[in-house]
Structures are given as structure tokens and as C-alpha cells.
C-alpha atoms as a PDB file:
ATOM      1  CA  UNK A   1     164.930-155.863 123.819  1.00  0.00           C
ATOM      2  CA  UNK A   2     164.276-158.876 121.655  1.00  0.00           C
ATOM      3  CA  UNK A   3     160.632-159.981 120.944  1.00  0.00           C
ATOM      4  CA  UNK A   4     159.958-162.238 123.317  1.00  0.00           C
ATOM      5  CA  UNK A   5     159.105-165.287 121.755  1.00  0.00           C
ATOM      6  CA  UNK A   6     162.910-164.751 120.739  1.00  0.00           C
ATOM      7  CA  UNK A   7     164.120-164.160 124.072  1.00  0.00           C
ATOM      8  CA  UNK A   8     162.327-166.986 125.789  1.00  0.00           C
ATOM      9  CA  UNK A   9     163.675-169.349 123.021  1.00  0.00           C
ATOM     10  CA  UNK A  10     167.169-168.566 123.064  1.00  0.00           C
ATOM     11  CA  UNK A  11     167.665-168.387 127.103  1.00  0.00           C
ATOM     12  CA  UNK A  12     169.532-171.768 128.050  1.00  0.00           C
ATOM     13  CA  UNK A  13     170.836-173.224 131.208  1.00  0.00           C
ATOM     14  CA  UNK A  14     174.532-171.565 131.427  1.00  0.00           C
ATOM     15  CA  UNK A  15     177.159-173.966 133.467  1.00  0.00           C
ATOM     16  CA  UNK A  16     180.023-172.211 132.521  1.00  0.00           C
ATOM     17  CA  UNK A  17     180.676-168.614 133.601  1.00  0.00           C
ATOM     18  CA  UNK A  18     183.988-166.196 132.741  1.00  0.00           C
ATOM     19  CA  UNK A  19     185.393-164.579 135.719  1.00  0.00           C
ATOM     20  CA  UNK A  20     184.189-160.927 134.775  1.00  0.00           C
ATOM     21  CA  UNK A  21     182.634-158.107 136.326  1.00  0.00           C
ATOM     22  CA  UNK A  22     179.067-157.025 135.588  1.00  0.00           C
ATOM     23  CA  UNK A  23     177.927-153.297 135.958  1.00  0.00           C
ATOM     24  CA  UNK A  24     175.786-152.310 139.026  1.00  0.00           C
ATOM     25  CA  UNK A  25     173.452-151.200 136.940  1.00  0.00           C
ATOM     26  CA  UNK A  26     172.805-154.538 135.142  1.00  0.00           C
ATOM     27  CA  UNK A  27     172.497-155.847 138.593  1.00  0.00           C
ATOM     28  CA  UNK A  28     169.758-153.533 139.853  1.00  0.00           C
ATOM     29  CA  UNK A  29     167.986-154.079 136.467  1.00  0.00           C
ATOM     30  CA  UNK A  30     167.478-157.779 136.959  1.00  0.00           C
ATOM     31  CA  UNK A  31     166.604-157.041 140.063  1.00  0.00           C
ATOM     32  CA  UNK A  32     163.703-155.168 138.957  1.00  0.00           C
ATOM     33  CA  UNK A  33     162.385-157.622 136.675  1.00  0.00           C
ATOM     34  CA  UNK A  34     162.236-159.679 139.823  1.00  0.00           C
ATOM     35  CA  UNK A  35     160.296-156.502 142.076  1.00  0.00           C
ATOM     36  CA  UNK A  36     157.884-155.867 139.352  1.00  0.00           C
ATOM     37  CA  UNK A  37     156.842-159.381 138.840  1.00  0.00           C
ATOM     38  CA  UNK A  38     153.239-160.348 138.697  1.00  0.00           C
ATOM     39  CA  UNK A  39     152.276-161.972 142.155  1.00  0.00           C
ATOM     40  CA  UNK A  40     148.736-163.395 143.579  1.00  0.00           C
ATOM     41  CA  UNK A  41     146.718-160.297 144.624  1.00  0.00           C
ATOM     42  CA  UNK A  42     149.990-158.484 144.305  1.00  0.00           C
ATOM     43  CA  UNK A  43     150.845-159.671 147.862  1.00  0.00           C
ATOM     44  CA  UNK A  44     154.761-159.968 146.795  1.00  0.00           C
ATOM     45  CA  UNK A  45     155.581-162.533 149.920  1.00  0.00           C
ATOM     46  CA  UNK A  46     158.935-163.178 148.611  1.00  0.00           C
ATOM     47  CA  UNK A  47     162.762-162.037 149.401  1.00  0.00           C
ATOM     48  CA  UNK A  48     165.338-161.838 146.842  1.00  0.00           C
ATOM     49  CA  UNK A  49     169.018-161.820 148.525  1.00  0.00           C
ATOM     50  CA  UNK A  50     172.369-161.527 146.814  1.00  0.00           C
ATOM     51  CA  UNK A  51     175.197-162.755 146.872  1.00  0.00           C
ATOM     52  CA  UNK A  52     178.340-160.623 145.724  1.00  0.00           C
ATOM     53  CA  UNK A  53     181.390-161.211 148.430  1.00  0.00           C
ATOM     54  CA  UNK A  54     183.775-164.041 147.713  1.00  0.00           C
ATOM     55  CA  UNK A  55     182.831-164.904 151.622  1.00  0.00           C
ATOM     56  CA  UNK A  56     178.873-164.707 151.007  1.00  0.00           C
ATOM     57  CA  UNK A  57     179.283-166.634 148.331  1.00  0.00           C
ATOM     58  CA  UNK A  58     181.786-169.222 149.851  1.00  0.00           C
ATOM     59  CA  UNK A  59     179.596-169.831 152.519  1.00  0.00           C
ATOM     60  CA  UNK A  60     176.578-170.304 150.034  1.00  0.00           C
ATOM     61  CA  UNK A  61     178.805-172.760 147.940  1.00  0.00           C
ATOM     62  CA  UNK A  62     179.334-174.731 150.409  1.00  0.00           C
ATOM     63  CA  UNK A  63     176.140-175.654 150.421  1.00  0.00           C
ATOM     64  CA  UNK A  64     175.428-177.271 146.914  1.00  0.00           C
ATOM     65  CA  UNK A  65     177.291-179.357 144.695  1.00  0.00           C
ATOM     66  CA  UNK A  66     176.717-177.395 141.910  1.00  0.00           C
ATOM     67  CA  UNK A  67     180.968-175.820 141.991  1.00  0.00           C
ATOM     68  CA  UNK A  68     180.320-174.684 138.460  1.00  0.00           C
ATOM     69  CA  UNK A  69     178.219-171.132 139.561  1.00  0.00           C
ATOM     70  CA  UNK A  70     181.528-170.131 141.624  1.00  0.00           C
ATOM     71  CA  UNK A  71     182.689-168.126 139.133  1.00  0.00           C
ATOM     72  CA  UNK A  72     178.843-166.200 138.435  1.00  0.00           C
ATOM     73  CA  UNK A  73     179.686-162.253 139.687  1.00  0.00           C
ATOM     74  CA  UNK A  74     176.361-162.726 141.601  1.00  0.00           C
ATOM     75  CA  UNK A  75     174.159-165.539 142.625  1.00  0.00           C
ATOM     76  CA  UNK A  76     171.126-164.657 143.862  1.00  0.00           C
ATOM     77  CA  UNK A  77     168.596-166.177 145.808  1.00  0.00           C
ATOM     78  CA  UNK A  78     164.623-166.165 145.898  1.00  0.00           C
ATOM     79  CA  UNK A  79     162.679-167.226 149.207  1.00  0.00           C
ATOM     80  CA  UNK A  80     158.802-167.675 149.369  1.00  0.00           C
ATOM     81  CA  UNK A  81     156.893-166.587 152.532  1.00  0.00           C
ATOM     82  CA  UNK A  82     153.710-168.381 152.666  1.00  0.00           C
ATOM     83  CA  UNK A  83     151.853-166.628 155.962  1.00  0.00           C
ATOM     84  CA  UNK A  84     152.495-163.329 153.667  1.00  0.00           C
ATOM     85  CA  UNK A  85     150.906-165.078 150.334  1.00  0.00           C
ATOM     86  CA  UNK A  86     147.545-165.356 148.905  1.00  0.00           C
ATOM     87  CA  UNK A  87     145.769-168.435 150.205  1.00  0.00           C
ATOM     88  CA  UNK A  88     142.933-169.430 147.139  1.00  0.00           C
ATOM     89  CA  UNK A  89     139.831-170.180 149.115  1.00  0.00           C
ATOM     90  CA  UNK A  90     138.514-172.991 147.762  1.00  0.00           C
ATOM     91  CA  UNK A  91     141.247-175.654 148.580  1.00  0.00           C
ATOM     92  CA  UNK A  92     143.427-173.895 150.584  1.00  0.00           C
ATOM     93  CA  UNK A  93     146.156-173.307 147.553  1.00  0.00           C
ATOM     94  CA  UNK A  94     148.994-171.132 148.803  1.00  0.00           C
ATOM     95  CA  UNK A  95     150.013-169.294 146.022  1.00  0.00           C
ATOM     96  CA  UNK A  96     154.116-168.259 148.118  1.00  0.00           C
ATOM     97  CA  UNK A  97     156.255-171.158 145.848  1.00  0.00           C
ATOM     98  CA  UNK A  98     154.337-169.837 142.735  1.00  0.00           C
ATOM     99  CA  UNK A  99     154.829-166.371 143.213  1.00  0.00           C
ATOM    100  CA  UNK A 100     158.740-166.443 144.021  1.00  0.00           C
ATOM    101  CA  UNK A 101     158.994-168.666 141.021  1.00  0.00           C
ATOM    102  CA  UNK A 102     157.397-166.233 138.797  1.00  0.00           C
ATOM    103  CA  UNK A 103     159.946-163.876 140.412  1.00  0.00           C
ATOM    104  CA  UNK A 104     162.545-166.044 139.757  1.00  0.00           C
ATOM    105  CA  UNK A 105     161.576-166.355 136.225  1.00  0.00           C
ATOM    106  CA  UNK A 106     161.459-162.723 135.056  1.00  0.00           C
ATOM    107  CA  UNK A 107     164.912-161.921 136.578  1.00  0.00           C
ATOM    108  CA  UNK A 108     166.630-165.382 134.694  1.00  0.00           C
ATOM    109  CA  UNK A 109     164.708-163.886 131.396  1.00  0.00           C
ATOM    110  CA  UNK A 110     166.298-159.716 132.604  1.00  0.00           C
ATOM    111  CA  UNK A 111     169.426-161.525 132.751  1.00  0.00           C
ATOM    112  CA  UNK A 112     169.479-163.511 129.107  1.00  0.00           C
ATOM    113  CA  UNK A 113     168.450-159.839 127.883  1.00  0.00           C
ATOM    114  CA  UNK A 114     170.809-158.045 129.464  1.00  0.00           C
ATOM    115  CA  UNK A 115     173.194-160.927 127.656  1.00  0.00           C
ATOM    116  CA  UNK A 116     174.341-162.774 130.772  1.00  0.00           C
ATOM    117  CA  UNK A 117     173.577-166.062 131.463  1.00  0.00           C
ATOM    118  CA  UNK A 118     172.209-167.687 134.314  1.00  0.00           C
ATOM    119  CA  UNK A 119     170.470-171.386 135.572  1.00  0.00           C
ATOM    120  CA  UNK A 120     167.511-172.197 137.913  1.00  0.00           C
ATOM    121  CA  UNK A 121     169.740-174.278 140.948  1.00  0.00           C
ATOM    122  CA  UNK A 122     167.266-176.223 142.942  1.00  0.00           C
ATOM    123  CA  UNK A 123     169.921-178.778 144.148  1.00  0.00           C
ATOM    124  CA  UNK A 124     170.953-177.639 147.358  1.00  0.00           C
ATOM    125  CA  UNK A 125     170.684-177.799 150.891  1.00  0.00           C
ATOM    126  CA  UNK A 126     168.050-175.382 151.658  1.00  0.00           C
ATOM    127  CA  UNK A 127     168.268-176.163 155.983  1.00  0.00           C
ATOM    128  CA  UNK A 128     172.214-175.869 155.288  1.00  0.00           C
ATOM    129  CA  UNK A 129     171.979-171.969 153.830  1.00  0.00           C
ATOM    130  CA  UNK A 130     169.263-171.312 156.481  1.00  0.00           C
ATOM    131  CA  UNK A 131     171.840-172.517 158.946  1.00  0.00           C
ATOM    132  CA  UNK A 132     174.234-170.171 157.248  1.00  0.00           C
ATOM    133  CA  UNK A 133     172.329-167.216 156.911  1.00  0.00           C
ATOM    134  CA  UNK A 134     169.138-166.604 159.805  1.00  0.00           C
ATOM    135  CA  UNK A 135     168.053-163.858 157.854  1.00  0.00           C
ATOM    136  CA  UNK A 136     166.594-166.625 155.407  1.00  0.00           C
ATOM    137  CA  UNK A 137     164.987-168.811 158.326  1.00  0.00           C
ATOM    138  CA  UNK A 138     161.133-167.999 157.853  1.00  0.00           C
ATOM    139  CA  UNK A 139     161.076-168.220 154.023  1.00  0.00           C
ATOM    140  CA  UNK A 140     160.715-171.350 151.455  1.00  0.00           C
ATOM    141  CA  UNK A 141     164.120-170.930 149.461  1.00  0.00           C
ATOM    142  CA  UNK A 142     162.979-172.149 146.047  1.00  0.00           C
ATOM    143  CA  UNK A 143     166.167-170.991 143.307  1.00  0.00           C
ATOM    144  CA  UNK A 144     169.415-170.181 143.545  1.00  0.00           C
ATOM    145  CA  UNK A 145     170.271-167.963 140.467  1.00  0.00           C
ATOM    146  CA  UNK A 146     174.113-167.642 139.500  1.00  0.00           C
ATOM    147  CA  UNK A 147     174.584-164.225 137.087  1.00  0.00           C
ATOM    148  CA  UNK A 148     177.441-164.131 135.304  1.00  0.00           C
ATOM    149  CA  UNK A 149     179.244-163.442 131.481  1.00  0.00           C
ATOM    150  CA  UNK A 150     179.139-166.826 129.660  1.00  0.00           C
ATOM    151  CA  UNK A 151     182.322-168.107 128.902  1.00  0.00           C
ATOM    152  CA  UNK A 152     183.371-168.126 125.306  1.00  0.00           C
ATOM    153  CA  UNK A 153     182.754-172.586 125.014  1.00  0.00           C
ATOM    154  CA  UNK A 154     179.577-172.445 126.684  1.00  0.00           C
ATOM    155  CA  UNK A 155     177.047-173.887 124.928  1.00  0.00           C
ATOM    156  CA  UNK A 156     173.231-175.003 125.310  1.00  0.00           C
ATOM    157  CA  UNK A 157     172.597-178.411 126.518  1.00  0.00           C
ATOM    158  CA  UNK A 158     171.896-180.970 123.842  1.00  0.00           C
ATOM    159  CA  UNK A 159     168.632-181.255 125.428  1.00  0.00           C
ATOM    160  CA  UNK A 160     167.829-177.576 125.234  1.00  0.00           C
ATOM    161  CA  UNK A 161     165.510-178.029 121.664  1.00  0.00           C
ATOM    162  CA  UNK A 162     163.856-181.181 123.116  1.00  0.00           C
ATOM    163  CA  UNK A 163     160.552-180.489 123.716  1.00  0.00           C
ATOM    164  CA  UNK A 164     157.371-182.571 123.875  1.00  0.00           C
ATOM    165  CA  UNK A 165     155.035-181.852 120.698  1.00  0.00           C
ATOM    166  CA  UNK A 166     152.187-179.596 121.355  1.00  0.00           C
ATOM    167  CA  UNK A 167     149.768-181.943 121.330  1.00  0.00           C
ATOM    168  CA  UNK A 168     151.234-183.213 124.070  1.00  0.00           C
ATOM    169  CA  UNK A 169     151.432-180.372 126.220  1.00  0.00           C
ATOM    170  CA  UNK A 170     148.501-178.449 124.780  1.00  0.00           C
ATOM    171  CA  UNK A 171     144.319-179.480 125.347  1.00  0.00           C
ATOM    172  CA  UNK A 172     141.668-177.667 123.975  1.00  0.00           C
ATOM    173  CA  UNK A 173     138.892-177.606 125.416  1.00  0.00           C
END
């Protein structure tokens, strides 16, 4: 494993994806970057469902205009449940959205280690793959996350170093 600092510096939105296997065991690794994930009062209400058949995965395409995961070996998909989440007492906060997130986060950060890329996919229709798959019906679906080998031209985004300064982003208090 890289430091992190390294890790979480390098990871970049992939949009291109070769058409290439990835071992199970990769798989069920990212996975469990997503299971052991930090959640509020460790009450873990999300789902994490994947996608490997070209049918599963035609039917999830078709809802989202983002064509370029197609050729991902896996895209995987992260719901929040908020009547299983922690609910912060003093405003009501429920912490479901943050939690899968988190989730979310430490598999796309499994999968840049493992050296596969991947991309948070929050355009598309979330009623639509509800409608596709019931299983889904009762959760929040907040990412879909295509895993695949980047293709040899794939590159970061020119936008990928543009950050706001620190002094912008950080207060002390």
C-alpha cells in the first residue's frame, strides 16, 4: 500500500476503461474497504450491490447517460437506509447519505490501490434503477461506482490539480 497522502493524491476520475477481467479476489477486497468503513454509531444502514452480468449491467446502463462505465468489469452501487441510520439528536441530522458516502469512498480509494480505476456517478436516474431492480426500493441510491483496468490513454482531468488554496478551505479557530 502507498502512504496515503500518496494514494489520495493520485486517485482521479477514470472515464475510460479496457475491456479486461479483474480477479475475484480484487473484487471482494474493495468490497471490504466498503464493509469495514467507519459509520455513525457503527449502525452500517447501507447496501452495496454489484453489478457483473452484461444483462445487470445493461439494464443499469440504461439508466444514465454516462455510456463510458460500460466497459468497467463491475459497477457497483451504494444505497443509504435512513430508518436504519443514526439520527443526531439535536437537529434531527440523519447521518444514512453520510455514511454510504463514506462507504463509497473507501472502496473508490481500495480500488486506486488495488490499481484500477474507478469514478463517483451521481448522474442517473435513481427512480429508473429502483424501477429496474425492487431489491433497491427502500434505500437512498447515492453512487454508482464503475471498476475497471484503465485504458492505456486515460488520463486525469485537466481539472484534477485544481484545488482552492488552503486558506480557502481551511479556518482556524
Amino acid at each position: 500500500m502507498k502512504d496515503f497522502l500518496t494514494l489520495a493524491k493520485d486517485r482521479y476520475s477514470v472515464r475510460k476503461f479496457a475491456t479486461a477481467d479483474i480477479p475475484q479476489e480484487d473484487i471482494d477486497k474493495i468490497i471490504e474497504a466498503g464493509l469495514c468503513a467507519p459509520t455513525a454509531v457503527n449502525f452500517q444502514p447501507f447496501k452495496i450491490w454489484t453489478f457483473e452480468s452484461d444483462g445487470a449491467k445493461a439494464k443499469l446502463l440504461s439508466c444514465t447517460k454516462m455510456k463510458f462505465i460500460e466497459p468497467a468489469k463491475v459497477i457497483l452501487v451504494i444505497g443509504a437506509k435512513a430508518d436504519e441510520a443514526w439520527v443526531r439528536p439535536y437537529d434531527k441530522k440523519n447521518f444514512a447519505e453520510i455514511d454510504a458516502a463514506i462507504v463509497a469512498t473507501q472502496m473508490m480509494l481500495a480500488i486506486h490501490d488495488l490499481g484500477y480505476g474507478s469514478t463517483w456517478i451521481g448522474h442517473f436516474d435513481a427512480d429508473a434503477v429502483k424501477a429496474q431492480f425492487p431489491a433497491m426500493k427502500d434505500y437512498e441510491l447515492i453512487a454508482l461506482l464503475p471498476v475497471g483496468v484503465i485504458a492505456d490513454d486515460c488520463k486525469p482531468s485537466e481539472r484534477h490539480s485544481v484545488s482552492k488554496s488552503r486558506k480557502e478551505l481551511v479556518a482556524v479557530l
